[in-house]
C-alpha atoms as a PDB file:
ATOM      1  CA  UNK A   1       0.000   0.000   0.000  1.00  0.00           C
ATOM      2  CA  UNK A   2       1.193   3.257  -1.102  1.00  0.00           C
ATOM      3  CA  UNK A   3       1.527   6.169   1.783  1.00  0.00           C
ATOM      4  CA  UNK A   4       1.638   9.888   1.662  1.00  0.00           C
ATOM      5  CA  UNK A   5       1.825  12.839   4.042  1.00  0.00           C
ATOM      6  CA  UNK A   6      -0.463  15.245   5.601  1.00  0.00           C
ATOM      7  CA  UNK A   7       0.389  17.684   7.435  1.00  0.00           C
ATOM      8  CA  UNK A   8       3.532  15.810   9.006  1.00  0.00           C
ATOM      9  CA  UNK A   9       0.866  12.476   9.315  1.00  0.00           C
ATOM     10  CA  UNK A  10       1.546   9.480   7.162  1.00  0.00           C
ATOM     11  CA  UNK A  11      -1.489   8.036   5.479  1.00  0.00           C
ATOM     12  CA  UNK A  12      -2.339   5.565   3.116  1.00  0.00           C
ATOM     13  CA  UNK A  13      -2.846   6.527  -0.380  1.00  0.00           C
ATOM     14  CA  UNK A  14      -5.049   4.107  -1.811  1.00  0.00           C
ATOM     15  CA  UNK A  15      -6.306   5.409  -5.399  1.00  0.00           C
ATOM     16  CA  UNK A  16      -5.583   8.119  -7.663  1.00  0.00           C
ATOM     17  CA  UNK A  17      -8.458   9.480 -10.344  1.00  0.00           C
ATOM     18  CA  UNK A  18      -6.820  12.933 -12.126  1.00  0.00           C
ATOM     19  CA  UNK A  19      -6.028  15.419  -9.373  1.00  0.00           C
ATOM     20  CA  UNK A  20      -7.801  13.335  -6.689  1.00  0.00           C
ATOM     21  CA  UNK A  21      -6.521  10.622  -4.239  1.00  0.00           C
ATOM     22  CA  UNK A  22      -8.682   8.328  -1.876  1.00  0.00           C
ATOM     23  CA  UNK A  23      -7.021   8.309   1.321  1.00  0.00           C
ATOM     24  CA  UNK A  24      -7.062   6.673   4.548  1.00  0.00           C
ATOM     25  CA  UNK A  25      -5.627   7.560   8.119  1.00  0.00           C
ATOM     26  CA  UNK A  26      -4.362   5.027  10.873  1.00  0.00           C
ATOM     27  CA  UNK A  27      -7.553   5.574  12.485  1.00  0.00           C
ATOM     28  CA  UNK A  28      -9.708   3.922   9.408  1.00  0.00           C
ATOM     29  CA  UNK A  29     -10.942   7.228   8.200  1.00  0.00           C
ATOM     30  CA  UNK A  30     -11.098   7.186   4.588  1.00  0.00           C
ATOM     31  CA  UNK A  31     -11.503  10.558   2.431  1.00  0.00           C
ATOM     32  CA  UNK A  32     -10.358  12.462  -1.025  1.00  0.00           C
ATOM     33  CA  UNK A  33      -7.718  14.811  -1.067  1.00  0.00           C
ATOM     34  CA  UNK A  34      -6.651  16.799  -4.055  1.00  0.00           C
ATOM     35  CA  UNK A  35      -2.951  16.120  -5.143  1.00  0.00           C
ATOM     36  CA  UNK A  36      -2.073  19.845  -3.447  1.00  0.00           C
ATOM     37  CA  UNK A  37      -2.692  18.551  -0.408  1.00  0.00           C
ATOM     38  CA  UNK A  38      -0.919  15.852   0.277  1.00  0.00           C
ATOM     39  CA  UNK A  39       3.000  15.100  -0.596  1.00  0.00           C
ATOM     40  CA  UNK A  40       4.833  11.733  -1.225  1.00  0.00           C
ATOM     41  CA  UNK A  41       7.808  12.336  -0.282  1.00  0.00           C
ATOM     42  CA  UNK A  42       8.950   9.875  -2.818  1.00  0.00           C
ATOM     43  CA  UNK A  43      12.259  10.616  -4.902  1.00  0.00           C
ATOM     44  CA  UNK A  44      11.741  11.542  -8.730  1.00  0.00           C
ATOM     45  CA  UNK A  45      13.174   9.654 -11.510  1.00  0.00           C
ATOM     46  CA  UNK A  46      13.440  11.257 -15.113  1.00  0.00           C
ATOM     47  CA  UNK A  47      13.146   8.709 -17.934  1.00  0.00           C
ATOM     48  CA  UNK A  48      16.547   8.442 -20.529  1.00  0.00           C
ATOM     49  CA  UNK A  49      14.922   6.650 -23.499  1.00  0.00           C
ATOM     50  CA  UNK A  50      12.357   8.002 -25.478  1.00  0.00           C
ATOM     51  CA  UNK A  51       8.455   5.552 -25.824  1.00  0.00           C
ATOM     52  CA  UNK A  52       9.388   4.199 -22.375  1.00  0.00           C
ATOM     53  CA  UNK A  53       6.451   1.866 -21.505  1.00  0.00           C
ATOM     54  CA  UNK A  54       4.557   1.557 -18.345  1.00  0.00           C
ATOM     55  CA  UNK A  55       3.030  -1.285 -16.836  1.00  0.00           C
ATOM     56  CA  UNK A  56      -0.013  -2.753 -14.971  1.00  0.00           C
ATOM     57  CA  UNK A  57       2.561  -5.363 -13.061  1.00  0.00           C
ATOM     58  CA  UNK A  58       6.460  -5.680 -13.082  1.00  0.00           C
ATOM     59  CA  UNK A  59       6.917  -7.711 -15.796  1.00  0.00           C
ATOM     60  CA  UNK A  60       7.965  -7.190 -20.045  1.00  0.00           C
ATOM     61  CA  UNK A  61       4.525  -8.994 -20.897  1.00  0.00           C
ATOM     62  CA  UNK A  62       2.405  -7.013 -18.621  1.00  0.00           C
ATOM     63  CA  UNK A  63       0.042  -4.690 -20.028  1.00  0.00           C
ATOM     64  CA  UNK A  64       0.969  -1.253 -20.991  1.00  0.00           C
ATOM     65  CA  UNK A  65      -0.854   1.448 -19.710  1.00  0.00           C
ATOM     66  CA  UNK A  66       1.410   4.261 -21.306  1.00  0.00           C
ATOM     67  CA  UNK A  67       4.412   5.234 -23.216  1.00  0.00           C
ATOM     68  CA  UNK A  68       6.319   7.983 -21.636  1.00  0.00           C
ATOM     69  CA  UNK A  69       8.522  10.051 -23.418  1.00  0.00           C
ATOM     70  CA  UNK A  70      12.272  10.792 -23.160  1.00  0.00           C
ATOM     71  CA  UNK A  71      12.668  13.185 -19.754  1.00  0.00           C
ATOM     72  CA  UNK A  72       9.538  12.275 -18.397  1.00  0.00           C
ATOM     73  CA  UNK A  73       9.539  12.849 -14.737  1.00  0.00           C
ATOM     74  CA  UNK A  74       7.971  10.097 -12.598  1.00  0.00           C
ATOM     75  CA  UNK A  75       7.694   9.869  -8.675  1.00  0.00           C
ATOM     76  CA  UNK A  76       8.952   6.600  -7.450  1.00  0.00           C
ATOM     77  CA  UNK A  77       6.331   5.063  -5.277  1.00  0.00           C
ATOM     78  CA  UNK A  78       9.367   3.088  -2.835  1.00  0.00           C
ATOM     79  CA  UNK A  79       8.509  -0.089  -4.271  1.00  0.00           C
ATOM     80  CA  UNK A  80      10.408  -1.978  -6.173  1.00  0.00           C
ATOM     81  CA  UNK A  81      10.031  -5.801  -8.147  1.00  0.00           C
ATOM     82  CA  UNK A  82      12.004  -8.201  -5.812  1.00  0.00           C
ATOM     83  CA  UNK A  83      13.193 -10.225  -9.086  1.00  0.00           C
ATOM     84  CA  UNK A  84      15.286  -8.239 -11.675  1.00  0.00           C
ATOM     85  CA  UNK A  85      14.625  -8.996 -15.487  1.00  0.00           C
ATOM     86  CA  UNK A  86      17.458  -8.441 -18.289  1.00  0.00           C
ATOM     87  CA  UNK A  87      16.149  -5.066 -20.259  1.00  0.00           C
ATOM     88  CA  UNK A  88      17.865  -5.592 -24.536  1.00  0.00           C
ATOM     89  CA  UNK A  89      17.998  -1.574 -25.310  1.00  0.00           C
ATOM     90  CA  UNK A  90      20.206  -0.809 -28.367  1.00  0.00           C
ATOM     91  CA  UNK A  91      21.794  -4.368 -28.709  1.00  0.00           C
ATOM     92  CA  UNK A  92      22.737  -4.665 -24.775  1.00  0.00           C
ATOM     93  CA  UNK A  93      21.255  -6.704 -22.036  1.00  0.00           C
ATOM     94  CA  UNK A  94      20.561  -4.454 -18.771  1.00  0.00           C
ATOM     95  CA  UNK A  95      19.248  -6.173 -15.561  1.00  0.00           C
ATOM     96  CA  UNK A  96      17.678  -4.676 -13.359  1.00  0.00           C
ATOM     97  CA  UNK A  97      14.819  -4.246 -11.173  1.00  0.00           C
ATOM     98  CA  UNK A  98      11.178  -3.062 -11.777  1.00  0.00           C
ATOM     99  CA  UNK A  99      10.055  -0.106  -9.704  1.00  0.00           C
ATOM    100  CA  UNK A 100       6.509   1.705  -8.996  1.00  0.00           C
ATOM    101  CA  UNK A 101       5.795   4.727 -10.296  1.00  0.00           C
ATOM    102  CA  UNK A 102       3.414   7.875 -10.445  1.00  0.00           C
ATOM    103  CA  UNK A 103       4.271   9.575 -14.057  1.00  0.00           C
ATOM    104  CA  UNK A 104       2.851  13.197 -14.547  1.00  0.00           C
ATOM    105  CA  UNK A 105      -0.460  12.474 -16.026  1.00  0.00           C
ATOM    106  CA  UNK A 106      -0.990  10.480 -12.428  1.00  0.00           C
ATOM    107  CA  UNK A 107      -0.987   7.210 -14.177  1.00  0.00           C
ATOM    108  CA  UNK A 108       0.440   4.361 -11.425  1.00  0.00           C
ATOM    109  CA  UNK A 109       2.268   1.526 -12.941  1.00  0.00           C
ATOM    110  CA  UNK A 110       5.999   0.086 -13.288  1.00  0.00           C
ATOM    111  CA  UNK A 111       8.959   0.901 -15.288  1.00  0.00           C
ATOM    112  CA  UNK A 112      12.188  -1.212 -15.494  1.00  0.00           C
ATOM    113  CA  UNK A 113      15.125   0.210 -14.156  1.00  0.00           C
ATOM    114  CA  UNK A 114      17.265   0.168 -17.522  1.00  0.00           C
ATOM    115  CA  UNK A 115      16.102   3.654 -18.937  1.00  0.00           C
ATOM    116  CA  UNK A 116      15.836   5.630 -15.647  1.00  0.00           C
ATOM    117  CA  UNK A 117      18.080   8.142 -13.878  1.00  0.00           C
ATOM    118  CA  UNK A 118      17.626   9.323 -10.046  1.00  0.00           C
ATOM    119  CA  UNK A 119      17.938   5.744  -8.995  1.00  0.00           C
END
């Protein structure tokens, strides 16, 4: 489960529609916040190839949900795959690990570690 933070309280962030998250606090209160009101505090990775794909699930065969261009900025969500898959870019074989991610549009999904720096 995803968290975020509130005024210095950590809560869990469980969806995200647009500008909108559905929330809930340790004490089972669930709500909406807009995305100005609450912060991550997760570390941003910017995307170094360009038609970089994310996914529903860690995974090369898992569906796409959509293709970020080069420099996109995405907010790592501080999860990451705990398998590593080899990534082929440009005739070399990459491994590494999958990792959660909130790109601009507020899409949630996972990107392989290959084409990303911040990590």
């Amino acid at each position: 489960m995803d968290q975020c933070t509130v005024r210095g309280e950590r809560i869990k962030l469980l969806s995200t529609d647009g500008d909108w998250a559905q929330v809930e606090t340790s004490k089972g209160i669930r709500g909406y916040l807009h995305k100005t009101q609450y912060s991550s505090g997760a570390k941003k990775f910017s995307t170094t190839v360009d038609k970089m794909n994310l996914r529903e699930t860690p995974g090369f065969n898992a569906k796409v949900i959509t293709i970020l261009p080069i420099n996109s900025s995405v907010e790592y969500l501080n999860v990451k795959s705990d398998f590593q898959d080899v990534a082929k870019i440009q005739g070399r074989e990459i491994l590494g690990y999958w990792y959660k991610v909130r790109a601009a549009d507020g899409s949630i999904g996972w990107i392989h570690g290959c084409c990303v720096s911040g990590i």
